[in-house]
Protein backbone atom coordinates (compact mmCIF):
# COMPACT_ATOMS: atom_id res chain seq x y z
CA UNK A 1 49.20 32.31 -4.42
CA UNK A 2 51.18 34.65 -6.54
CA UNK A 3 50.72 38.30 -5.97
CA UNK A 4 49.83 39.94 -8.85
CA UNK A 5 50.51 44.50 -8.89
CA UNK A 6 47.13 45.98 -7.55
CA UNK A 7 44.96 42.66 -7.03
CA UNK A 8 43.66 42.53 -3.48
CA UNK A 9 43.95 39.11 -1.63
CA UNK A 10 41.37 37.19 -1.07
CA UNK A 11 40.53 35.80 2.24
CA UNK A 12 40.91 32.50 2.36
CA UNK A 13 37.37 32.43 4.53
CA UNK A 14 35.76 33.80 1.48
CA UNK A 15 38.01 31.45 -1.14
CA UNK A 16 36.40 28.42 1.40
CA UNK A 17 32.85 29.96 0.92
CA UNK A 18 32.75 30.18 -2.55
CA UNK A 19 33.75 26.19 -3.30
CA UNK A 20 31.31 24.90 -0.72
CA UNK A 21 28.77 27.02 -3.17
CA UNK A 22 30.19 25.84 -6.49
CA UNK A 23 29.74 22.37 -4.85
CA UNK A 24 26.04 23.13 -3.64
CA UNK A 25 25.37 24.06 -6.97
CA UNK A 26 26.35 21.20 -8.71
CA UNK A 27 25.13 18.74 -6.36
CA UNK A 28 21.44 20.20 -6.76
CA UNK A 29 22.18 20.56 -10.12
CA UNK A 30 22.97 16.62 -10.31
CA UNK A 31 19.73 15.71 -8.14
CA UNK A 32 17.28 18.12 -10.44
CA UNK A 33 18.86 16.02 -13.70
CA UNK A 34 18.12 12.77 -11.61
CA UNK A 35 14.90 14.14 -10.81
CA UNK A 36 13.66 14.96 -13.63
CA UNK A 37 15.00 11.68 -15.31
CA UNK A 38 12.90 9.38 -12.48
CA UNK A 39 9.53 12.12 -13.27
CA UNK A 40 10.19 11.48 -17.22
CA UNK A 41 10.18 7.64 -16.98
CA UNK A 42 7.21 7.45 -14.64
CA UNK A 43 5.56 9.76 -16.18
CA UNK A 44 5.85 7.45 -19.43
CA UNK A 45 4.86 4.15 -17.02
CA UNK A 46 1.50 6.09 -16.05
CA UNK A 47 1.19 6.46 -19.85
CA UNK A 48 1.23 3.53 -20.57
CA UNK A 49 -0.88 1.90 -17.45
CA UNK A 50 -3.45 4.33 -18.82
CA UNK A 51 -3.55 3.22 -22.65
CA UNK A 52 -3.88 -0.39 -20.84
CA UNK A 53 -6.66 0.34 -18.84
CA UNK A 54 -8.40 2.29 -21.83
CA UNK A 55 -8.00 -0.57 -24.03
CA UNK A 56 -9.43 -3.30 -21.66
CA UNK A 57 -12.42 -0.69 -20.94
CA UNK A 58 -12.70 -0.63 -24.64
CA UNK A 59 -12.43 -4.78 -24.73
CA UNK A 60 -15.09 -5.23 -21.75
CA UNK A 61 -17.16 -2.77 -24.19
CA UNK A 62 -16.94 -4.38 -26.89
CA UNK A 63 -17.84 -7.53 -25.58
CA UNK A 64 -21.05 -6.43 -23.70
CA UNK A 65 -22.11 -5.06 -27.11
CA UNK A 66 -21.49 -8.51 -28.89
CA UNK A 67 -22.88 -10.50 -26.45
CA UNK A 68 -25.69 -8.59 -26.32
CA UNK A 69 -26.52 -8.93 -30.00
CA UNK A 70 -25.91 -12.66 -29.70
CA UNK A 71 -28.66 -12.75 -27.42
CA UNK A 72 -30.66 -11.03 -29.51
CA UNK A 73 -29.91 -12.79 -32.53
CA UNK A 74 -31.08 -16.35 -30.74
CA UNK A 75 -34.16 -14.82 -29.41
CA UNK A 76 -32.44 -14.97 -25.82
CA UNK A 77 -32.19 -12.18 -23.55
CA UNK A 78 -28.87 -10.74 -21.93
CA UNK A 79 -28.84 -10.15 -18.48
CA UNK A 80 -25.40 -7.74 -17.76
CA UNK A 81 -22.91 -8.48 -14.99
CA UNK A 82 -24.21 -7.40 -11.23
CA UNK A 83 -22.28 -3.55 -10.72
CA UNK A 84 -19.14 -4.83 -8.02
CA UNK A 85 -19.39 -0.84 -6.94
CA UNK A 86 -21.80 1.72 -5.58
CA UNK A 87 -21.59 5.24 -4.96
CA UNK A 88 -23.90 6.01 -1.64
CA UNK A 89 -25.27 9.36 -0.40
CA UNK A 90 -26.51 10.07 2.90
CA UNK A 91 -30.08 12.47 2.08
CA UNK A 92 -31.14 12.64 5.76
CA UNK A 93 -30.47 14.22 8.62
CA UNK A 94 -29.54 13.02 12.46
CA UNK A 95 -33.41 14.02 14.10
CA UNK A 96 -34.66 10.21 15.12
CA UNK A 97 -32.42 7.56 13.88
CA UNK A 98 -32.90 4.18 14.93
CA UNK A 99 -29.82 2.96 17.29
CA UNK A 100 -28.85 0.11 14.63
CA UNK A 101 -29.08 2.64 11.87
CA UNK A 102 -27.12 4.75 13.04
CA UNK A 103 -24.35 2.25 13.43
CA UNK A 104 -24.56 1.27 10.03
CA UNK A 105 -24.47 4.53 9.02
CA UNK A 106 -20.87 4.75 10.87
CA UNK A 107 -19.76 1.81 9.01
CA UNK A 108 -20.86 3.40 6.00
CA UNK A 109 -18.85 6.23 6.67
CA UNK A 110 -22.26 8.81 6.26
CA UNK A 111 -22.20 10.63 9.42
CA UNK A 112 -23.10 13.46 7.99
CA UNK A 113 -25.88 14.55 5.50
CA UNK A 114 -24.79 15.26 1.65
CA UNK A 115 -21.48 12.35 2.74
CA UNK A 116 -21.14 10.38 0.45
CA UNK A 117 -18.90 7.24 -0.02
CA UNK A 118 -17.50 4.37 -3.16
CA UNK A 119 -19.00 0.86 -1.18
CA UNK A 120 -17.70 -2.60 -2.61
CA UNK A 121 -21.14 -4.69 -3.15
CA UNK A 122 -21.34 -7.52 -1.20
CA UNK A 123 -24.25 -9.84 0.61
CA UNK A 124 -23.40 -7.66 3.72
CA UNK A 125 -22.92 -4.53 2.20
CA UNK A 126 -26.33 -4.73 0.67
CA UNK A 127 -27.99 -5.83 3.25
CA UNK A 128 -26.73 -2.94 5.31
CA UNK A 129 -28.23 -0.75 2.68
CA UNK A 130 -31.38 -2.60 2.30
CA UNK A 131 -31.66 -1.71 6.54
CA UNK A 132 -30.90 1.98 6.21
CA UNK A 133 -32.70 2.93 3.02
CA UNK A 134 -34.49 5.86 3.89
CA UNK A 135 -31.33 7.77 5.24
CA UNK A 136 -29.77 7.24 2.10
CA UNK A 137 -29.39 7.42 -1.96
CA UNK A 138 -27.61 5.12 -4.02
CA UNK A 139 -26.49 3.54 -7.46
CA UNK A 140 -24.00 2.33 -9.82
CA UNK A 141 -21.56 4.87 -11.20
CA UNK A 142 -20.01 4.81 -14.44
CA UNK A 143 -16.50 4.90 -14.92
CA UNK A 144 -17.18 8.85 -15.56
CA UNK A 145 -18.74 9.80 -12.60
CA UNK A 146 -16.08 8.27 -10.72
CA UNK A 147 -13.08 10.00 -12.25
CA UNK A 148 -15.00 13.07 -11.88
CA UNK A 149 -16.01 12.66 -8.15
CA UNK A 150 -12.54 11.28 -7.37
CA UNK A 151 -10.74 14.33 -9.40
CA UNK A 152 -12.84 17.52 -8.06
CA UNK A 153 -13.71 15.82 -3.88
CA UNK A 154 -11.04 12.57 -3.69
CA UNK A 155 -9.21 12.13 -0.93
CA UNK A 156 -7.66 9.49 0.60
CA UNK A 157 -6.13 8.91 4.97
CA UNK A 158 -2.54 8.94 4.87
CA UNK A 159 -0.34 8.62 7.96
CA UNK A 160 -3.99 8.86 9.63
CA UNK A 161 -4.86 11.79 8.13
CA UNK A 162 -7.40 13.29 5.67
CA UNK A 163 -5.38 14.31 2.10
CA UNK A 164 -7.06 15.51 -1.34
CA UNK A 165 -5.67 13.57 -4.03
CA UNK A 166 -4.21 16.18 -6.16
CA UNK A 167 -1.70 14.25 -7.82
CA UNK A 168 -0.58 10.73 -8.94
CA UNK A 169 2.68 10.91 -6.88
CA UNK A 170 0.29 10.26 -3.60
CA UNK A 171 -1.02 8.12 -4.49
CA UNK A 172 2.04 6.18 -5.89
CA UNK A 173 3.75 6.53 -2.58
CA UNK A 174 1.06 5.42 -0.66
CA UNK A 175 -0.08 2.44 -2.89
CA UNK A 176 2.67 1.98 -5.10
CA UNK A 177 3.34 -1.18 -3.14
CA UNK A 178 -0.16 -2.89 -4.17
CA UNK A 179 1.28 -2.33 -7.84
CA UNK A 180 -1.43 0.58 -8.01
């Protein structure tokens, strides 16, 4: 370039340095805009998936209430849906345990005492806690003891291994795919 009186040249080394920078800069600056763009719009989709599933909590409510006092209005009784979940807690230890209870312990995922695991209520699953009873404590959870457990001890196998759900964008990733 032009010389101009008492300006030092620049090394073209340097000049090379401080483009591939500028470039850097902007590039990062670019995916950070993009970035935060995708994080705004999901974080507006999760918004609204949760108003949705408030509302058809609210619905299901709603309708156990007025069902119930349409029993009761016709001198019927109501008898509630069976629970499709239970929350199961293993109370004893490993001294003595039966060969076949111990097995359906390990399908229960209780190996341990104080485990404890969500089970999907089924004939089988039932009947497997029906056999091991006395090793274990169990119920129905509301829909607040489950966000609690699953916010302060959740965690979930990813890639095969053990990962505390501390944020949506896991489980997104993971189960994003089952439109979860």
């Amino acid at each position: 370039g032009p010389e101009f009186p008492g300006s030092v040249a620049v090394p073209e080394v340097v000049l090379k340095q401080r483009r591939s920078a500028e470039r850097l800069r902007a590039e990062r600056a670019a995916r950070a805009l993009k970035a935060k763009a995708t994080h705004k719009a999901s974080r507006q989709v999760a918004l609204r998936r949760a108003e949705a599933y408030v509302a058809e909590y609210r619905r299901q409510e709603r309708m156990e209430v007025a069902l119930r006092r349409e029993a009761k209005a016709t001198g019927n009784f109501y008898v509630p849906a069976e629970a499709k979940v239970a929350f199961v807690i293993r109370i004893r230890g490993i001294n003595g345990v039966p060969p076949q209870t111990k097995k359906i312990l390990q399908l229960l995922r209780l190996r341990q005492i104080h485990n404890g695991v969500f089970v999907r209520l089924n004939k089988a699953t039932i009947e497997m806690l029906r056999l091991v009873t006395p090793y274990i404590a169990w119920g129905y959870p509301s829909l607040k003891t489950v966000r609690e457990l699953v916010y302060k001890r959740g965690h979930g196998k990813i890639n095969g291994q053990r990962v505390p759900l501390i944020d949506n964008s896991i489980i997104e990733r993971e189960l994003g795919k089952f439109g979860i």
